[in-house]
C-alpha atoms as a PDB file:
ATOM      1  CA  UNK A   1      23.599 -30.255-116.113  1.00  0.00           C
ATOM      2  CA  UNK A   2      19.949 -30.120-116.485  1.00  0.00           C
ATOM      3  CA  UNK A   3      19.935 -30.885-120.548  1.00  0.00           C
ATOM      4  CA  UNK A   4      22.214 -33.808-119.878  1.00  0.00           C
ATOM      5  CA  UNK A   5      19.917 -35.187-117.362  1.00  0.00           C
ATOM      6  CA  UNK A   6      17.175 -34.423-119.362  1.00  0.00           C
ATOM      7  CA  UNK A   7      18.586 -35.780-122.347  1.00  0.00           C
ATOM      8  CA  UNK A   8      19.137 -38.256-120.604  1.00  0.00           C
ATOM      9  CA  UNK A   9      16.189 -39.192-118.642  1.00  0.00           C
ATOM     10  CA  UNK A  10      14.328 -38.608-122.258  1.00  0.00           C
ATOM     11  CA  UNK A  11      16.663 -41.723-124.006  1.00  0.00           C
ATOM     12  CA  UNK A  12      15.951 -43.949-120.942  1.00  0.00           C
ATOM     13  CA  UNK A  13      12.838 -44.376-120.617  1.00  0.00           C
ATOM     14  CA  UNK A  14      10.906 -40.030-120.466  1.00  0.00           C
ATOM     15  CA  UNK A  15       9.642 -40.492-124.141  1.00  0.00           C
ATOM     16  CA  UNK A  16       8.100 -43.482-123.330  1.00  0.00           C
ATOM     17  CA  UNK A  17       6.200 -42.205-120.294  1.00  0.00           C
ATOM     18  CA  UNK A  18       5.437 -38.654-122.044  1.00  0.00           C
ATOM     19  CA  UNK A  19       3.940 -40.655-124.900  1.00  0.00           C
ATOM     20  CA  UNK A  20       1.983 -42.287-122.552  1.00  0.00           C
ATOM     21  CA  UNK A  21       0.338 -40.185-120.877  1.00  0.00           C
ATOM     22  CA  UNK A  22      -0.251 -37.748-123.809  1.00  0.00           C
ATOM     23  CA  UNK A  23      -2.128 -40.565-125.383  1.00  0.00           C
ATOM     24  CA  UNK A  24      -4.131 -41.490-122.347  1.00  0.00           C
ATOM     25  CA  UNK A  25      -4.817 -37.861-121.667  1.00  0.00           C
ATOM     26  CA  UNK A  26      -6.428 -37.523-125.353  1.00  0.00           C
ATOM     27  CA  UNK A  27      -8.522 -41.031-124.523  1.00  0.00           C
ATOM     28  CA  UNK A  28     -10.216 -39.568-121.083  1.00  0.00           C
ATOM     29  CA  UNK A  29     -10.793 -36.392-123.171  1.00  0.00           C
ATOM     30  CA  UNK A  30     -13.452 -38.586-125.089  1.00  0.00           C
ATOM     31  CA  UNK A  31     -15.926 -37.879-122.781  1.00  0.00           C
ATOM     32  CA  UNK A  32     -16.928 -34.696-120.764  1.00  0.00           C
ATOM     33  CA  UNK A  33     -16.400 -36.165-117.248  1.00  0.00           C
ATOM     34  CA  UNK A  34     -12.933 -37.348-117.875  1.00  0.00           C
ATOM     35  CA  UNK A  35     -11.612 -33.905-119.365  1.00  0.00           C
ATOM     36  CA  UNK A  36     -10.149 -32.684-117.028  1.00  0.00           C
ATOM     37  CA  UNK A  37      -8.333 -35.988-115.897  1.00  0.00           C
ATOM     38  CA  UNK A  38      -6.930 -35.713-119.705  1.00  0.00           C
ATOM     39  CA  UNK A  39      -5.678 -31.664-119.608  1.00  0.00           C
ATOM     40  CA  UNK A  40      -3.844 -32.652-116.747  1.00  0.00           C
ATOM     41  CA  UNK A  41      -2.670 -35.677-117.753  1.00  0.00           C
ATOM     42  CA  UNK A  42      -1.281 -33.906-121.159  1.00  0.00           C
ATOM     43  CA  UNK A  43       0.341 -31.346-118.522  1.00  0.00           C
ATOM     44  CA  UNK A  44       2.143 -34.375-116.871  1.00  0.00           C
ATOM     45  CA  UNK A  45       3.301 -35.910-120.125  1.00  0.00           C
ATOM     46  CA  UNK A  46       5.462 -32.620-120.630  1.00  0.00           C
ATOM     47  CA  UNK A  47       6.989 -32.745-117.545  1.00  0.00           C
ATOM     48  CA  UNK A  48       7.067 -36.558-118.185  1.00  0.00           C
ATOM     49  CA  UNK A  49       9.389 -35.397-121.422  1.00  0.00           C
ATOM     50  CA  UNK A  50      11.303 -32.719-119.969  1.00  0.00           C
ATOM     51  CA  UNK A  51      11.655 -32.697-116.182  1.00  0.00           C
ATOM     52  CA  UNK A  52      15.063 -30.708-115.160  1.00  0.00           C
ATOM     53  CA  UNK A  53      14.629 -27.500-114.105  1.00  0.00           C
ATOM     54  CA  UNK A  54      11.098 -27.635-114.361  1.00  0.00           C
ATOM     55  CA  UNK A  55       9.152 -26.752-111.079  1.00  0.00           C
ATOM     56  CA  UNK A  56       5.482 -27.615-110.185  1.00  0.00           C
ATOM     57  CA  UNK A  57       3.279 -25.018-108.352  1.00  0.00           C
ATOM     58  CA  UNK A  58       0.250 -25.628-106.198  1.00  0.00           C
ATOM     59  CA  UNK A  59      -3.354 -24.526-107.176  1.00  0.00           C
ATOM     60  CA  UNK A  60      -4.567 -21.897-104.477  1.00  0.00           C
ATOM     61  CA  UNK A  61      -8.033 -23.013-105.575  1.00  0.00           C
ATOM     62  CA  UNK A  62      -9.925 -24.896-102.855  1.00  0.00           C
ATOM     63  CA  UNK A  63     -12.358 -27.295-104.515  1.00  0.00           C
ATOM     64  CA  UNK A  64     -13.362 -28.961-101.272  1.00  0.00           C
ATOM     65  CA  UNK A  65     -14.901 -32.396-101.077  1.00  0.00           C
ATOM     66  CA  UNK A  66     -15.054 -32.508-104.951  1.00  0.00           C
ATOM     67  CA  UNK A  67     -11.216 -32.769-104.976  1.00  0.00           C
ATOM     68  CA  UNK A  68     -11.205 -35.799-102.791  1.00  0.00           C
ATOM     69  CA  UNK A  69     -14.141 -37.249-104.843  1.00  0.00           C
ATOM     70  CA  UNK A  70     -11.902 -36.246-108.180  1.00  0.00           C
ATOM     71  CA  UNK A  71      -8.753 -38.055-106.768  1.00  0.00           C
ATOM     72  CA  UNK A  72     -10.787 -41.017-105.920  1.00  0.00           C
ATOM     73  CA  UNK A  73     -12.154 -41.492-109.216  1.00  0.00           C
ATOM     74  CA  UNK A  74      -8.369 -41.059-111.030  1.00  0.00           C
ATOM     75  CA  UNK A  75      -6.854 -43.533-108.842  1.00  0.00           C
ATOM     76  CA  UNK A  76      -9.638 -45.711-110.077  1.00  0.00           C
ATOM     77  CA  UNK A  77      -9.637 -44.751-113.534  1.00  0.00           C
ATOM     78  CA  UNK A  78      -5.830 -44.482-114.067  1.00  0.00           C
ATOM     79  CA  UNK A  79      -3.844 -43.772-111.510  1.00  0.00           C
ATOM     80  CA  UNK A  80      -2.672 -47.351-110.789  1.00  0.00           C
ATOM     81  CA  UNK A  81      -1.899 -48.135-114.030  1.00  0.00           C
ATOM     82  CA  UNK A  82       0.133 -45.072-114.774  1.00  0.00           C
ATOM     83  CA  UNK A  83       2.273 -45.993-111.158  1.00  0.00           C
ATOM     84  CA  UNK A  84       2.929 -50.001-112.249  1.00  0.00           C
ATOM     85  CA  UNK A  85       4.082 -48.356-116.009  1.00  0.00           C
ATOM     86  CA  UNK A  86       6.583 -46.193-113.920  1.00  0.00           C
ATOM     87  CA  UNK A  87       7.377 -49.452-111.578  1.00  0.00           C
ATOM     88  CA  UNK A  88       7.984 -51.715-114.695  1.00  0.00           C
ATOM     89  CA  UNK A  89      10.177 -49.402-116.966  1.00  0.00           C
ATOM     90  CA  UNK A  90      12.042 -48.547-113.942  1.00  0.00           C
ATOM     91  CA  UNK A  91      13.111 -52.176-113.383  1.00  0.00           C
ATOM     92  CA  UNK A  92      13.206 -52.902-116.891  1.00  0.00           C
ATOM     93  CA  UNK A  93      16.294 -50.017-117.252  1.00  0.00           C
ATOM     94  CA  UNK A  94      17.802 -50.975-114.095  1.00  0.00           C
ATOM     95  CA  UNK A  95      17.968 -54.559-115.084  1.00  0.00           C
ATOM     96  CA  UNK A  96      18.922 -53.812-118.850  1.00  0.00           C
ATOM     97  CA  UNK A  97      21.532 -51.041-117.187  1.00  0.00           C
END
């Protein structure tokens, strides 16, 4: 069941996204500060791909205020964007569907 879904999920829409994040991963890699936005965003863009029967675990690290500070600055940076491309492919398949 979980390579149909993912097959799936990957023909309706999980390339797109994967791609998508792999290639805005490599553009906040540019620079020094936005490295580790980009590792993680290349992370997401496999999961992106293949999601079934995957399973994402918390980091035990505590970073503190610097993780509030971090999340600020990717909402700013990228964030948004990356959650109105998941809003407008998801009504672009449910109105093509």
């Amino acid at each position: 069941m979980k390579i149909l879904g993912n097959l799936l999920w990957l023909i309706l829409g999980g390339f797109i996204i994967a791609l998508y994040y792999w290639i805005v991963g490599l553009l906040f890699c540019i620079t020094i500060i936005g490295i580790p936005f980009g590792v993680q965003l290349i992370k997401i863009g496999g999961f992106a791909l293949w999601p079934f029967g995957r399973e994402v675990q918390p980091d035990t690290n505590d970073t503190g205020c610097l993780a509030i500070f971090m999340n600020a600055l990717w909402i700013i940076l990228g964030g948004i964007e990356i959650a109105l491309m998941h809003i407008s492919l998801g009504i672009a398949l449910c109105i093509t569907i």
